[in-house]
N, C-alpha and C. Protein backbone atom coordinates (compact mmCIF):
# COMPACT_ATOMS: atom_id res chain seq x y z
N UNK A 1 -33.67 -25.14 -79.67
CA UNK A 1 -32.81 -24.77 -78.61
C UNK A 1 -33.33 -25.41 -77.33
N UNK A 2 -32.39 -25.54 -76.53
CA UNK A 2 -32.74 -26.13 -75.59
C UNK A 2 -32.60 -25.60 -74.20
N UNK A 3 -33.79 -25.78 -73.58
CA UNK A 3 -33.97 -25.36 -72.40
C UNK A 3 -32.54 -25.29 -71.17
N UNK A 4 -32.03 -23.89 -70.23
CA UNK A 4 -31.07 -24.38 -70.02
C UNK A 4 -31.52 -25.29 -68.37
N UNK A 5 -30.23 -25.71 -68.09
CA UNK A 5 -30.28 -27.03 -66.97
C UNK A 5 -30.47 -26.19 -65.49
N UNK A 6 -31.48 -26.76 -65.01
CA UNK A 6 -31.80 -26.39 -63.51
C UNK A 6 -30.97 -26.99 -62.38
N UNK A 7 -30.01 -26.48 -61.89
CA UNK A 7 -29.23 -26.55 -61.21
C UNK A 7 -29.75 -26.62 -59.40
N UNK A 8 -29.68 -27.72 -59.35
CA UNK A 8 -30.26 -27.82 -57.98
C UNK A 8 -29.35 -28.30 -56.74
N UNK A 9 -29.51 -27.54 -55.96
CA UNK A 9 -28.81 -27.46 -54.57
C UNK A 9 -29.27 -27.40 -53.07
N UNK A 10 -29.15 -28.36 -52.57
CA UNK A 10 -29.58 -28.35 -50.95
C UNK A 10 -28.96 -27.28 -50.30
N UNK A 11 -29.51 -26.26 -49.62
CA UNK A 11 -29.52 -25.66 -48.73
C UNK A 11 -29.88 -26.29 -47.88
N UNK A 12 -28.78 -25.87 -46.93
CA UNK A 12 -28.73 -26.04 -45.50
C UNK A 12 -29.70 -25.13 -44.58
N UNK A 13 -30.44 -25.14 -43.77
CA UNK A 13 -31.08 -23.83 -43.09
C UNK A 13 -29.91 -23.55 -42.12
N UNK A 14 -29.80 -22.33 -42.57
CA UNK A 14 -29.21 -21.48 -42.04
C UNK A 14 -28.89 -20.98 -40.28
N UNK A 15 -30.41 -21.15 -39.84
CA UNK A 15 -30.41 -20.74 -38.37
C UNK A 15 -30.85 -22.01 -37.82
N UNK A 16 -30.92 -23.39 -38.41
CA UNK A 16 -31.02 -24.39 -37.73
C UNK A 16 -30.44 -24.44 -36.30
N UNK A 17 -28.98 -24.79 -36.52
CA UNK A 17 -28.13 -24.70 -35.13
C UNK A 17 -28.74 -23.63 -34.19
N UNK A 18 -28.67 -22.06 -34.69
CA UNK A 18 -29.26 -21.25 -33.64
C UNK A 18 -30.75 -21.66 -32.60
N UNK A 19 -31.63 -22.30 -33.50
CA UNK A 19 -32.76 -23.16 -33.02
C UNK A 19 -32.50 -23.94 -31.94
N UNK A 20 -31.85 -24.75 -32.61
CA UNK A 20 -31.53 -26.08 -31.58
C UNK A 20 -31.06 -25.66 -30.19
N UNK A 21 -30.06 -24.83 -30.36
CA UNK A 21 -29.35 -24.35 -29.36
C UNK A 21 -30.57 -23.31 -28.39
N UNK A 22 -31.28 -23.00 -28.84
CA UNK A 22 -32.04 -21.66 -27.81
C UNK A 22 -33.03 -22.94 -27.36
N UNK A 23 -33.34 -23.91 -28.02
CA UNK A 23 -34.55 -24.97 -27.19
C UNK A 23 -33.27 -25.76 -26.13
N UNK A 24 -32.36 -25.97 -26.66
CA UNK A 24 -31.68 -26.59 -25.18
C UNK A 24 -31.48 -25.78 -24.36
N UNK A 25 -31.50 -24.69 -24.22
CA UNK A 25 -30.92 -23.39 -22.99
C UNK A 25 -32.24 -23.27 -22.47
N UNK A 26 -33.01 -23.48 -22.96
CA UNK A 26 -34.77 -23.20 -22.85
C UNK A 26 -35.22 -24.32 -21.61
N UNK A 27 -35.05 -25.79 -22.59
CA UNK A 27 -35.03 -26.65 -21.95
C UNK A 27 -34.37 -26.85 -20.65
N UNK A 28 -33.38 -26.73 -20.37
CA UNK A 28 -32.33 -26.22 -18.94
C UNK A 28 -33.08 -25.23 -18.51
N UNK A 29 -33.76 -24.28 -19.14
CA UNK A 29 -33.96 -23.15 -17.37
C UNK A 29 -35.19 -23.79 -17.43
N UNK A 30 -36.68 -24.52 -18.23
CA UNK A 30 -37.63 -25.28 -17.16
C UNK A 30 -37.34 -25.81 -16.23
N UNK A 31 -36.51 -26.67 -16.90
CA UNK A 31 -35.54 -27.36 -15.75
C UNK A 31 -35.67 -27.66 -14.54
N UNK A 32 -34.73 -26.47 -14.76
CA UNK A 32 -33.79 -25.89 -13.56
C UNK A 32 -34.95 -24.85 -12.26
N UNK A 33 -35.92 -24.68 -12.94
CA UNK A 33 -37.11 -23.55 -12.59
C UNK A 33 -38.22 -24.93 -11.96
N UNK A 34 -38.18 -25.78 -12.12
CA UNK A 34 -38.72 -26.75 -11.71
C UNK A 34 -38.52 -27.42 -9.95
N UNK A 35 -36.83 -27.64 -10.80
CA UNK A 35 -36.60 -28.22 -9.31
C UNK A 35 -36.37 -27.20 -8.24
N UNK A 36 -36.58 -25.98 -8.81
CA UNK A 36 -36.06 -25.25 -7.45
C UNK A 36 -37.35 -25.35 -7.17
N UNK A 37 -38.65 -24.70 -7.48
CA UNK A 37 -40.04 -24.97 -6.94
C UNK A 37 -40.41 -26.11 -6.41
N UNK A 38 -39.77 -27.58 -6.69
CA UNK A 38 -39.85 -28.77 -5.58
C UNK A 38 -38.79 -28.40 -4.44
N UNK A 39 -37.63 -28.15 -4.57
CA UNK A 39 -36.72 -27.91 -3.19
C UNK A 39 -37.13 -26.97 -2.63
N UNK A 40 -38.05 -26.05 -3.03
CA UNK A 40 -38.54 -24.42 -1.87
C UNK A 40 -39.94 -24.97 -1.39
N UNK A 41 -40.44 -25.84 -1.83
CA UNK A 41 -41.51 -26.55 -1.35
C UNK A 41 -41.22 -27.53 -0.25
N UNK A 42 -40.44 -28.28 -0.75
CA UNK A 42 -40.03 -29.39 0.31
C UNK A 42 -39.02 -28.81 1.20
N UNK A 43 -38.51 -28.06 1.55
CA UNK A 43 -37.69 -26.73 2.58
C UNK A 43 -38.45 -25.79 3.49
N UNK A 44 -39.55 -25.91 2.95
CA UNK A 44 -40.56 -24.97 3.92
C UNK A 44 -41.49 -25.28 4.08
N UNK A 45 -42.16 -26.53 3.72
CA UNK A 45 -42.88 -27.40 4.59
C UNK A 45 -42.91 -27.53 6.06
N UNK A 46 -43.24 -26.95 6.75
CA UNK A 46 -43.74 -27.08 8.39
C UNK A 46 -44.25 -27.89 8.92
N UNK A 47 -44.02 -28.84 9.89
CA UNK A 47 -44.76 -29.95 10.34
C UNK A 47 -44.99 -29.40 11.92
N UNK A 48 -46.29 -29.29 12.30
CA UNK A 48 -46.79 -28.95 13.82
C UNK A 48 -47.60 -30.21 14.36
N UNK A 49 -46.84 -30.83 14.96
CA UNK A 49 -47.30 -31.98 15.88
C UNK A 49 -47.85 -31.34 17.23
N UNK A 50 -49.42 -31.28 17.60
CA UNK A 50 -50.08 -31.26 19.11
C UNK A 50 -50.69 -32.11 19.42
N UNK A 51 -50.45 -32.46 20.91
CA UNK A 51 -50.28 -33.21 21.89
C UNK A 51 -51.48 -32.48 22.88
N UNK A 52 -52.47 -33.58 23.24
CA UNK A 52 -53.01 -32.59 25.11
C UNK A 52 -51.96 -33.31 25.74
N UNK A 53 -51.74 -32.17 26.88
CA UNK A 53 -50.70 -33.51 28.03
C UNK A 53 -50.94 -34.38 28.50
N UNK A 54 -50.13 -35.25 29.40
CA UNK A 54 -50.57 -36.34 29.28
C UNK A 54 -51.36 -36.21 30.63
N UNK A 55 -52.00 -37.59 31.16
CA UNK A 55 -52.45 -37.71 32.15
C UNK A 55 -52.49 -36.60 33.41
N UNK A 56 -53.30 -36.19 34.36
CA UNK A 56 -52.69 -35.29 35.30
C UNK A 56 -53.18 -36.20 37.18
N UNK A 57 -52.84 -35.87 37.93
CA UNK A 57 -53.07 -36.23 39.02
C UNK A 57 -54.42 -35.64 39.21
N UNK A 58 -55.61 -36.29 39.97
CA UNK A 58 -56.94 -35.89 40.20
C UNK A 58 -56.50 -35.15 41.63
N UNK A 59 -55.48 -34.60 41.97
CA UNK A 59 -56.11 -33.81 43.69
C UNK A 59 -56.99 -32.48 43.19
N UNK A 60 -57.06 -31.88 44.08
CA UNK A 60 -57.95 -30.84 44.35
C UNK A 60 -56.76 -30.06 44.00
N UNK A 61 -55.58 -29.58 43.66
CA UNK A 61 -54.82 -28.25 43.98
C UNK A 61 -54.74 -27.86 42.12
N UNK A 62 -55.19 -26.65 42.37
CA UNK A 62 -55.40 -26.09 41.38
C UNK A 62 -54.55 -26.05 39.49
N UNK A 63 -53.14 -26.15 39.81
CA UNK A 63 -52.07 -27.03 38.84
C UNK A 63 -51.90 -28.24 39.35
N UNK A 64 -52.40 -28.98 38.66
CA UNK A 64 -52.11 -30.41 38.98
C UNK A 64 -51.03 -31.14 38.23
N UNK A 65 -49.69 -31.75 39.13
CA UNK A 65 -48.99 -32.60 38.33
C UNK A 65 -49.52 -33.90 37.33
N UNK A 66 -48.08 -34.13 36.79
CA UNK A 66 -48.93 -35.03 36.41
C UNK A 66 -49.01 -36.79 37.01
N UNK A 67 -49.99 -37.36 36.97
CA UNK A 67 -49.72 -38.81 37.84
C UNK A 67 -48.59 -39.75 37.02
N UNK A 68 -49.00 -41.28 37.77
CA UNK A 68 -47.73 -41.85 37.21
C UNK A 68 -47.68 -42.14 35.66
N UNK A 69 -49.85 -42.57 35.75
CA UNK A 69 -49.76 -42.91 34.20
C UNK A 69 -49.55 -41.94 32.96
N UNK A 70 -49.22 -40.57 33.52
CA UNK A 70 -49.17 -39.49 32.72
C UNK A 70 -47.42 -39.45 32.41
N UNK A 71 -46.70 -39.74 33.87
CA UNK A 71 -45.50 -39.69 33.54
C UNK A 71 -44.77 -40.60 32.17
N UNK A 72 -45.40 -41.88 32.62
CA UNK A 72 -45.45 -43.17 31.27
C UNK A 72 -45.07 -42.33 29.85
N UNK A 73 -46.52 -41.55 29.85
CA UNK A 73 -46.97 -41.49 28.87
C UNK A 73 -46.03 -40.06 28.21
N UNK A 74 -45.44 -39.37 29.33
CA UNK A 74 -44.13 -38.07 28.73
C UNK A 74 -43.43 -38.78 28.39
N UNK A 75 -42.53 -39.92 28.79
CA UNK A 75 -41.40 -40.63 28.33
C UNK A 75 -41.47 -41.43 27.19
N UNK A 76 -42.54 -42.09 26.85
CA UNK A 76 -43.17 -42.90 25.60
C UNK A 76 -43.17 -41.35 24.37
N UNK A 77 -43.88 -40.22 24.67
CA UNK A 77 -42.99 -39.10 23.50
C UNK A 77 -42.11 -38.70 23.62
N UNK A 78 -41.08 -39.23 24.79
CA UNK A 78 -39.35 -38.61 24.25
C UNK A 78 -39.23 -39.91 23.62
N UNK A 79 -39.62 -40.99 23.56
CA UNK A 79 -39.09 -41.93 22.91
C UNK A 79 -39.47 -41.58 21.09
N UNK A 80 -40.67 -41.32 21.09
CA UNK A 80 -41.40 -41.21 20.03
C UNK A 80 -40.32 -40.17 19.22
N UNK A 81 -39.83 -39.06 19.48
CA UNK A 81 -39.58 -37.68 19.04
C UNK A 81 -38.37 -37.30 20.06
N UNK A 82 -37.38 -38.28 20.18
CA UNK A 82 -36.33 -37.77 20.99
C UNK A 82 -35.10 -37.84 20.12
N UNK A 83 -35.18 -37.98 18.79
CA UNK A 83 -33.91 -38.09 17.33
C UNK A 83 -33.73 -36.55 17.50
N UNK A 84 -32.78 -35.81 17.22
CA UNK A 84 -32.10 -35.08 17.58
C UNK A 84 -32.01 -34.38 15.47
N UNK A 85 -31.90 -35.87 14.69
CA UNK A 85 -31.58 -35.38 13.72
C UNK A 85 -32.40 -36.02 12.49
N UNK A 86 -32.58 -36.13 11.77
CA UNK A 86 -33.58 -37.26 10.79
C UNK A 86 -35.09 -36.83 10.48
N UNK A 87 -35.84 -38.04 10.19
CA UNK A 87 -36.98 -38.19 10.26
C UNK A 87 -37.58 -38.37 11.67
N UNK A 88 -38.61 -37.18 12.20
CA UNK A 88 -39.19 -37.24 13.32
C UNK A 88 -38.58 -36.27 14.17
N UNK A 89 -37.62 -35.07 13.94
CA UNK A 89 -36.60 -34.52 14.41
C UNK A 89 -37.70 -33.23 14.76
N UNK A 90 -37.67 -33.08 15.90
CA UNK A 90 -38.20 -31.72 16.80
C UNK A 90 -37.20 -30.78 16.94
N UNK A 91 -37.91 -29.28 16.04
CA UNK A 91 -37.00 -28.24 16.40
C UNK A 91 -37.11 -27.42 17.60
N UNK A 92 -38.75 -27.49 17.75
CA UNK A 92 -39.09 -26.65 18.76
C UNK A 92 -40.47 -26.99 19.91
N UNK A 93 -40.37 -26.99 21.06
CA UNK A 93 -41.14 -27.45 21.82
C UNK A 93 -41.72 -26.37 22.61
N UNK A 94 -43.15 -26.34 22.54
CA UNK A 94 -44.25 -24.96 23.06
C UNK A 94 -45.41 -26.00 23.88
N UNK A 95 -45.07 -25.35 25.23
CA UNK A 95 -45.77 -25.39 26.32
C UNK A 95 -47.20 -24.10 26.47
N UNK A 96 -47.60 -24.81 27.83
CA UNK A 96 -48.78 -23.61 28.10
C UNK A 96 -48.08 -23.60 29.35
N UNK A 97 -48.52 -22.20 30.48
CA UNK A 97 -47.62 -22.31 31.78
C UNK A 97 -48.34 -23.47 33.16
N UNK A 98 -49.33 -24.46 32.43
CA UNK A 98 -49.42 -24.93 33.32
C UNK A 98 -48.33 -25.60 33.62
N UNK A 99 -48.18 -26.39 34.93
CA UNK A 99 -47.58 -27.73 35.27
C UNK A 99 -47.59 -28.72 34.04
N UNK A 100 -48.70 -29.16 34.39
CA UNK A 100 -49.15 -30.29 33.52
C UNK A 100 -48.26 -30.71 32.23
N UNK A 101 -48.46 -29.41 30.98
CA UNK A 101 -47.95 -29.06 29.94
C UNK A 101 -46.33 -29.39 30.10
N UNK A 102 -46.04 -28.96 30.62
CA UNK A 102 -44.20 -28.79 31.09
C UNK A 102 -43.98 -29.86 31.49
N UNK A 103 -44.68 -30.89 31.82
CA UNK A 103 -43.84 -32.49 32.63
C UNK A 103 -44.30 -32.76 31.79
N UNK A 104 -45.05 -32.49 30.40
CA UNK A 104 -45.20 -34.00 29.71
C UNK A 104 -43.95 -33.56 29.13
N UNK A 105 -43.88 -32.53 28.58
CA UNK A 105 -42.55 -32.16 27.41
C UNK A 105 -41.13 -32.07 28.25
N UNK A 106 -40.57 -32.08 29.23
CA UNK A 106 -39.75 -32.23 30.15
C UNK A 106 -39.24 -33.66 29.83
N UNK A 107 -39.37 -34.80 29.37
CA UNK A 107 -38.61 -35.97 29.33
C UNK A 107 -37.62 -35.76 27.94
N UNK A 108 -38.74 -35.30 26.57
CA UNK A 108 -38.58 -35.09 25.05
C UNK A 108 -37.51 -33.56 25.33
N UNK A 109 -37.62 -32.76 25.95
CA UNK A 109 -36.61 -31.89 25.94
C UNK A 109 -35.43 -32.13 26.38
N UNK A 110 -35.48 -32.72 27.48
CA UNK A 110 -34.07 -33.07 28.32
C UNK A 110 -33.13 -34.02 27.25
N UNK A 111 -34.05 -35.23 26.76
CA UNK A 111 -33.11 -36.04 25.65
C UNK A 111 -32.83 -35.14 24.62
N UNK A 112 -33.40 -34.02 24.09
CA UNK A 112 -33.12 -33.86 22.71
C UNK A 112 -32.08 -32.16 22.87
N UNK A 113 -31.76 -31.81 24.53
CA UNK A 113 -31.18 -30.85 24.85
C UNK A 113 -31.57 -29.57 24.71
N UNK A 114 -32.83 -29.48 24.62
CA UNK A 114 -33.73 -28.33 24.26
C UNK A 114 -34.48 -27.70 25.06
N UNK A 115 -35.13 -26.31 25.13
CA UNK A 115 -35.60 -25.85 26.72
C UNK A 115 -37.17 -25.44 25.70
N UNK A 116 -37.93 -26.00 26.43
CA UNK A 116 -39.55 -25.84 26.43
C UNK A 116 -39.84 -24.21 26.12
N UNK A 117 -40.70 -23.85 25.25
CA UNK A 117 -41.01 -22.37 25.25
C UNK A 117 -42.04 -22.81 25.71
N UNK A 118 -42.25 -21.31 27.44
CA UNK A 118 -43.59 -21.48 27.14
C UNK A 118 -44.31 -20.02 27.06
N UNK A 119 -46.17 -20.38 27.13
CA UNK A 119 -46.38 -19.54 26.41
C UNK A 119 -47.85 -19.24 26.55
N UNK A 120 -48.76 -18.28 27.27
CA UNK A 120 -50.35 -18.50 27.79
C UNK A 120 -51.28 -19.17 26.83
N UNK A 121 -51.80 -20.21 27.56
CA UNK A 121 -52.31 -20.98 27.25
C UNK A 121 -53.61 -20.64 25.80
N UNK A 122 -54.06 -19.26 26.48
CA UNK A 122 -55.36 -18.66 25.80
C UNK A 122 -54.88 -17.79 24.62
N UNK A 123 -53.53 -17.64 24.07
CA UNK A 123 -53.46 -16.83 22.82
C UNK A 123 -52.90 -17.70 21.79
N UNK A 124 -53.92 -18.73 21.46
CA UNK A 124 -53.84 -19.92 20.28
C UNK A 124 -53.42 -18.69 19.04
N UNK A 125 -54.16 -17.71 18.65
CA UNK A 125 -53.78 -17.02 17.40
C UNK A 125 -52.33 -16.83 16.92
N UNK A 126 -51.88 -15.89 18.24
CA UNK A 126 -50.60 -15.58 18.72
C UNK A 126 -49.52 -16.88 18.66
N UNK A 127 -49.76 -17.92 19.22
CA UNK A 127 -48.60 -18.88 19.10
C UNK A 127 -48.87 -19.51 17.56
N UNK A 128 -49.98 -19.98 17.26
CA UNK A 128 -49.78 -20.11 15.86
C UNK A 128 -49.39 -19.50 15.22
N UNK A 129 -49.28 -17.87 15.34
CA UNK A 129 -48.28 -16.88 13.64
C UNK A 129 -47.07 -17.00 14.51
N UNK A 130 -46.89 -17.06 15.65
CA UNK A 130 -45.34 -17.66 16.06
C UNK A 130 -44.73 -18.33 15.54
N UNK A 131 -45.22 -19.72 15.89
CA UNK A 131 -44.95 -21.10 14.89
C UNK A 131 -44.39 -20.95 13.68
N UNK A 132 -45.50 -20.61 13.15
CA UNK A 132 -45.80 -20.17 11.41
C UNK A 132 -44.50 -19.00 10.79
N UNK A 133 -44.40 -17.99 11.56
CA UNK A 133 -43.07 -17.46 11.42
C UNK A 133 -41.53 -17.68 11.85
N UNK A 134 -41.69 -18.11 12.62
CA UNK A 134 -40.31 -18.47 13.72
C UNK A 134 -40.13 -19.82 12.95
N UNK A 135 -40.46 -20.57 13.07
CA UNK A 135 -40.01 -22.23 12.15
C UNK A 135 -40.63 -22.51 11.33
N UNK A 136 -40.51 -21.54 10.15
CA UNK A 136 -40.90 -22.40 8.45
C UNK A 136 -39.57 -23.10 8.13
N UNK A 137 -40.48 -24.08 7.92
CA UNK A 137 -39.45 -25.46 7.14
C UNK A 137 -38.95 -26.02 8.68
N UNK A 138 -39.70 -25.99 9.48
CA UNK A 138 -39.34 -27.08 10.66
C UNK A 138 -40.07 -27.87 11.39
N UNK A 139 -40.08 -28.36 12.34
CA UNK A 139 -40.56 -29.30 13.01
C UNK A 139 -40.96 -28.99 14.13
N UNK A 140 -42.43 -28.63 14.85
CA UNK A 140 -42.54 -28.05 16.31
C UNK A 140 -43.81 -29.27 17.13
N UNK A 141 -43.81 -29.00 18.36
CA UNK A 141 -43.98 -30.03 18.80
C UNK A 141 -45.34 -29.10 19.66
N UNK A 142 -46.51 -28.94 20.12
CA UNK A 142 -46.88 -28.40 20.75
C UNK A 142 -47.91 -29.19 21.94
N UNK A 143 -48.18 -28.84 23.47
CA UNK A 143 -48.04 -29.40 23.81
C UNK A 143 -49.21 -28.31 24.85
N UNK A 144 -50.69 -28.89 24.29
CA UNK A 144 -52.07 -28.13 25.08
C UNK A 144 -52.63 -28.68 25.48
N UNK A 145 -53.98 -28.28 26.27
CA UNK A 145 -54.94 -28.41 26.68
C UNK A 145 -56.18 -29.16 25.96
N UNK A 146 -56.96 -29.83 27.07
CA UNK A 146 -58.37 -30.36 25.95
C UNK A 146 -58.87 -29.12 25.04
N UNK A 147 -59.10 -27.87 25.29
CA UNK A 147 -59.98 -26.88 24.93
C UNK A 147 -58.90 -26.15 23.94
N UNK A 148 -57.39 -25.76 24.11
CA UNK A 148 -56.71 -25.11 22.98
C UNK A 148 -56.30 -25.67 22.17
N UNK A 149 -55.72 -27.40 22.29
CA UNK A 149 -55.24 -27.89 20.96
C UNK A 149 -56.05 -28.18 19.89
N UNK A 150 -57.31 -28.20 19.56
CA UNK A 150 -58.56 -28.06 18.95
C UNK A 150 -58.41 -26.32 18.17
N UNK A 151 -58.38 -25.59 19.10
CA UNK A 151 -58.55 -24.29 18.77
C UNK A 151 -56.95 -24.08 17.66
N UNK A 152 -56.13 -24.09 18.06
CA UNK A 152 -54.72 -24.30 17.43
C UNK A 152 -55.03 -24.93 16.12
N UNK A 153 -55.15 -26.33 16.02
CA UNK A 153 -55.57 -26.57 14.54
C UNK A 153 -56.26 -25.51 13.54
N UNK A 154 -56.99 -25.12 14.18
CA UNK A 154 -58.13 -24.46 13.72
C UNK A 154 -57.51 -23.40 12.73
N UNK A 155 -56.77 -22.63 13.88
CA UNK A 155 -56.04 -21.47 13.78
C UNK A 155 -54.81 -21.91 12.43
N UNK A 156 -53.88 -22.88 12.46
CA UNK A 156 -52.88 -23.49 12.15
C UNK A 156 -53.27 -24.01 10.53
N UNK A 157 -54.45 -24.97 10.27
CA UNK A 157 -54.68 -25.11 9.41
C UNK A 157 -56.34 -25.31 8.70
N UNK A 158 -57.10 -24.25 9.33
CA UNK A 158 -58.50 -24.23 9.20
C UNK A 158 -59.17 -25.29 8.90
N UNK A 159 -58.74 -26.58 10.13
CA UNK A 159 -59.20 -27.60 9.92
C UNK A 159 -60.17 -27.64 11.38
N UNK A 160 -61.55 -27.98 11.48
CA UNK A 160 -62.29 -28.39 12.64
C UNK A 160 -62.21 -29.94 13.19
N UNK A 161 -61.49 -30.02 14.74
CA UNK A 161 -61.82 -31.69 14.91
C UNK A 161 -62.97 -31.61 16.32
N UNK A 162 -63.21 -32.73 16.25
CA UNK A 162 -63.97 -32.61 17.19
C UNK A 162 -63.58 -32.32 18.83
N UNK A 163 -64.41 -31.97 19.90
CA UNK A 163 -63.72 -31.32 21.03
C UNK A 163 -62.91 -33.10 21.77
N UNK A 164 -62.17 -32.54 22.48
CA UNK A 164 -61.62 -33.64 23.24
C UNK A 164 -61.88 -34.03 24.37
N UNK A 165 -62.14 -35.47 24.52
CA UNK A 165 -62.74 -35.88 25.67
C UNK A 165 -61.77 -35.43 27.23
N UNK A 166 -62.46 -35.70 28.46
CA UNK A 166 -62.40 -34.92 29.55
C UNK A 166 -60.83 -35.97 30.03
N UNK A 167 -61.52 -37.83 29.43
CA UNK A 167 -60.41 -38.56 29.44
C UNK A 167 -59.39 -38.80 28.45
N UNK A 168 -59.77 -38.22 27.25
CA UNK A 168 -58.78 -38.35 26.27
C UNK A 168 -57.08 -37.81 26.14
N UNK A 169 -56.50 -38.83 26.40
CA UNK A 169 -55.08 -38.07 26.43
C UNK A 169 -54.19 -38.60 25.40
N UNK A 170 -54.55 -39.55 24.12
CA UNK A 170 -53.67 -40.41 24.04
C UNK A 170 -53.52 -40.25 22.24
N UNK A 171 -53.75 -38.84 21.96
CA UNK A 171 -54.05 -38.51 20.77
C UNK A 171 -53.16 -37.55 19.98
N UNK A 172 -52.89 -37.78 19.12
CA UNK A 172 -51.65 -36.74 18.73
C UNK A 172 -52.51 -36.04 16.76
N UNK A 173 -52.29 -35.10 16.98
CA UNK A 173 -52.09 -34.14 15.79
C UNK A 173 -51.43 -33.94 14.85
N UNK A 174 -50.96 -33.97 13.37
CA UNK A 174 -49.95 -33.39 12.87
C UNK A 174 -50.23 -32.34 11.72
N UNK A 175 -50.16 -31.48 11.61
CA UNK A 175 -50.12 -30.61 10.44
C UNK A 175 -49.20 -30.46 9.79
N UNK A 176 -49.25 -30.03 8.67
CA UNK A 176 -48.18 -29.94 7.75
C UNK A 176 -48.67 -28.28 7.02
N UNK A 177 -47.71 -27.22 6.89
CA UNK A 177 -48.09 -26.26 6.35
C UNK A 177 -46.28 -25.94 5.39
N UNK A 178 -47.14 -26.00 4.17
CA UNK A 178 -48.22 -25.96 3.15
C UNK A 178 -49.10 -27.02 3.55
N UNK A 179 -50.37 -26.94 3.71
CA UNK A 179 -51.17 -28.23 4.58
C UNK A 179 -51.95 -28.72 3.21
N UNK A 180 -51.44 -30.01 3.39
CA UNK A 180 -51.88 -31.18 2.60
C UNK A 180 -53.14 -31.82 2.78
N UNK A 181 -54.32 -31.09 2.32
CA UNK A 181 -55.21 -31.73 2.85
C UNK A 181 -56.15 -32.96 2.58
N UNK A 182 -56.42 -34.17 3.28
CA UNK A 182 -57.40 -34.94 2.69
C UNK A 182 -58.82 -34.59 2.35
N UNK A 183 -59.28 -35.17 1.18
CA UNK A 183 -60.27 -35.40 0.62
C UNK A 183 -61.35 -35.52 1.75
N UNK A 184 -61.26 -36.42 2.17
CA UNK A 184 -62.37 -36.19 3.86
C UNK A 184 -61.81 -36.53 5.15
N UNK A 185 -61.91 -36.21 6.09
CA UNK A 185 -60.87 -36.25 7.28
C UNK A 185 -61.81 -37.34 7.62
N UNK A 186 -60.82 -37.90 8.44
CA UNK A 186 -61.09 -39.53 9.32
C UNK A 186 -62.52 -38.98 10.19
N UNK A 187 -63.35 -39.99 9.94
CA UNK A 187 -64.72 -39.74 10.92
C UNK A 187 -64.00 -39.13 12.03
N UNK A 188 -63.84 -39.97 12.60
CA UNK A 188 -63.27 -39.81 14.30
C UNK A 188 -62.34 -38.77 15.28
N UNK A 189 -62.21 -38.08 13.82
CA UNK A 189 -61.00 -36.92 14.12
C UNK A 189 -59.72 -37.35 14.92
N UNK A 190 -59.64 -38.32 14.50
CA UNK A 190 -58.23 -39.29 15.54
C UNK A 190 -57.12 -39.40 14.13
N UNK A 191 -55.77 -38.39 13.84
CA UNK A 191 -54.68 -38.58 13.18
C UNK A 191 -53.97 -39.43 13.94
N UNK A 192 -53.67 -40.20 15.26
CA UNK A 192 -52.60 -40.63 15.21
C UNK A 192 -53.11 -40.64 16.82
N UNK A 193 -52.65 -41.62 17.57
CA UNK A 193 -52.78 -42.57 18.83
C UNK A 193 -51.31 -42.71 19.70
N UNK A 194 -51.21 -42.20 20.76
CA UNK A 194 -49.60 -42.43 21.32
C UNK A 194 -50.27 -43.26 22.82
N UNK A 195 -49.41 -44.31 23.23
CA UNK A 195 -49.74 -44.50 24.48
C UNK A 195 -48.72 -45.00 25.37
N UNK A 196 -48.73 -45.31 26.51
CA UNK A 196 -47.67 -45.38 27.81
C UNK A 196 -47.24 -47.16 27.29
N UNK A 197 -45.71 -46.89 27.10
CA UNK A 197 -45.22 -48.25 26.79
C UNK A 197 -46.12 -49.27 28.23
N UNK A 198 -45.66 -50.57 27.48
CA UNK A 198 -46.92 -51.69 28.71
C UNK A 198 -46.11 -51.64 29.82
């Protein structure tokens, strides 16, 4: 007698399709969970540009304007930061109540239709969680002293630069918060150089 015949048949798996289908829905929400964590990143990125003001007049009177080569040197940053919309676009401009402070940012406000906040010079803490709250995901421009814009960084992105010279005016800052930081900061503590067109 003879053995009977083994009847053989491919099965299909059954929950294949269901598989496939839950890794593509899967696949879509990494996704999708991805790019929103690059667009909420790149949306609230903060950029804080400080400035000491520029030049001031040497008289004796206690607020001193600023001289001519200081004036130069306000109009050379409305040129710098006077786009209204784009790359380089200032949302917000923070003074100290000197003089000084207020004519450099007085050229960059007037072009870009904007009114100067200002704000005592000595509560760096205070205007930094300002900043930091009032314009996430914007662009602010700030605009101190040899002795606070040092302190401001500090405060802003627990970075130390060195103090600023008595003649140094021609130096600009930028932070970025979420702050991107380098591997070793420039010897010289110099990000960036602005000066009075020739």
């Amino acid at each position: 007698m003879e053995a009977p015949a083994i009847i053989s048949r491919h099965r299909r798996p059954f929950l294949l399709p269901v598989w496939l289908s839950f890794a593509a829905v899967f696949g879509l929400f990494v996704a999708a969970l991805v790019a929103f964590f690059i667009y909420r990143s790149a949306s609230t990125t903060t950029v804080v540009v400080l400035a000491r003001h520029a030049e001031k007049d040497l008289s004796s009177i206690q607020d001193p304007p600023l001289s001519a080569l200081g004036e130069q040197r306000a109009e050379r940053l409305a040129q710098m930061f006077g786009r209204s919309k784009g790359v380089g676009r200032i949302d917000a401009i923070y003074v100290s109540d000197a003089r000084r402070t207020q004519q450099t940012a007085a050229p960059l406000a007037e072009r870009l239709g904007k009114q100067a906040i200002i704000v005592p010079a000595a509560d760096t803490k205070g205007l930094a969680s300002r900043v930091m709250h009032e314009h996430e995901g914007g662009s602010v421009l700030i605009i101190g002293h040899s002795n606070t814009v040092p302190e401001l960084i500090h405060e802003l992105g627990g970075i130390d630069v060195p103090p600023i010279g008595d003649d140094e005016y021609d130096t600009l800052y930028v932070l970025r918060h979420p702050l991107v930081r380098a591997v070793e900061p420039p010897p010289d503590g110099i990000l960036g150089a602005w000066a009075p067109a020739p």
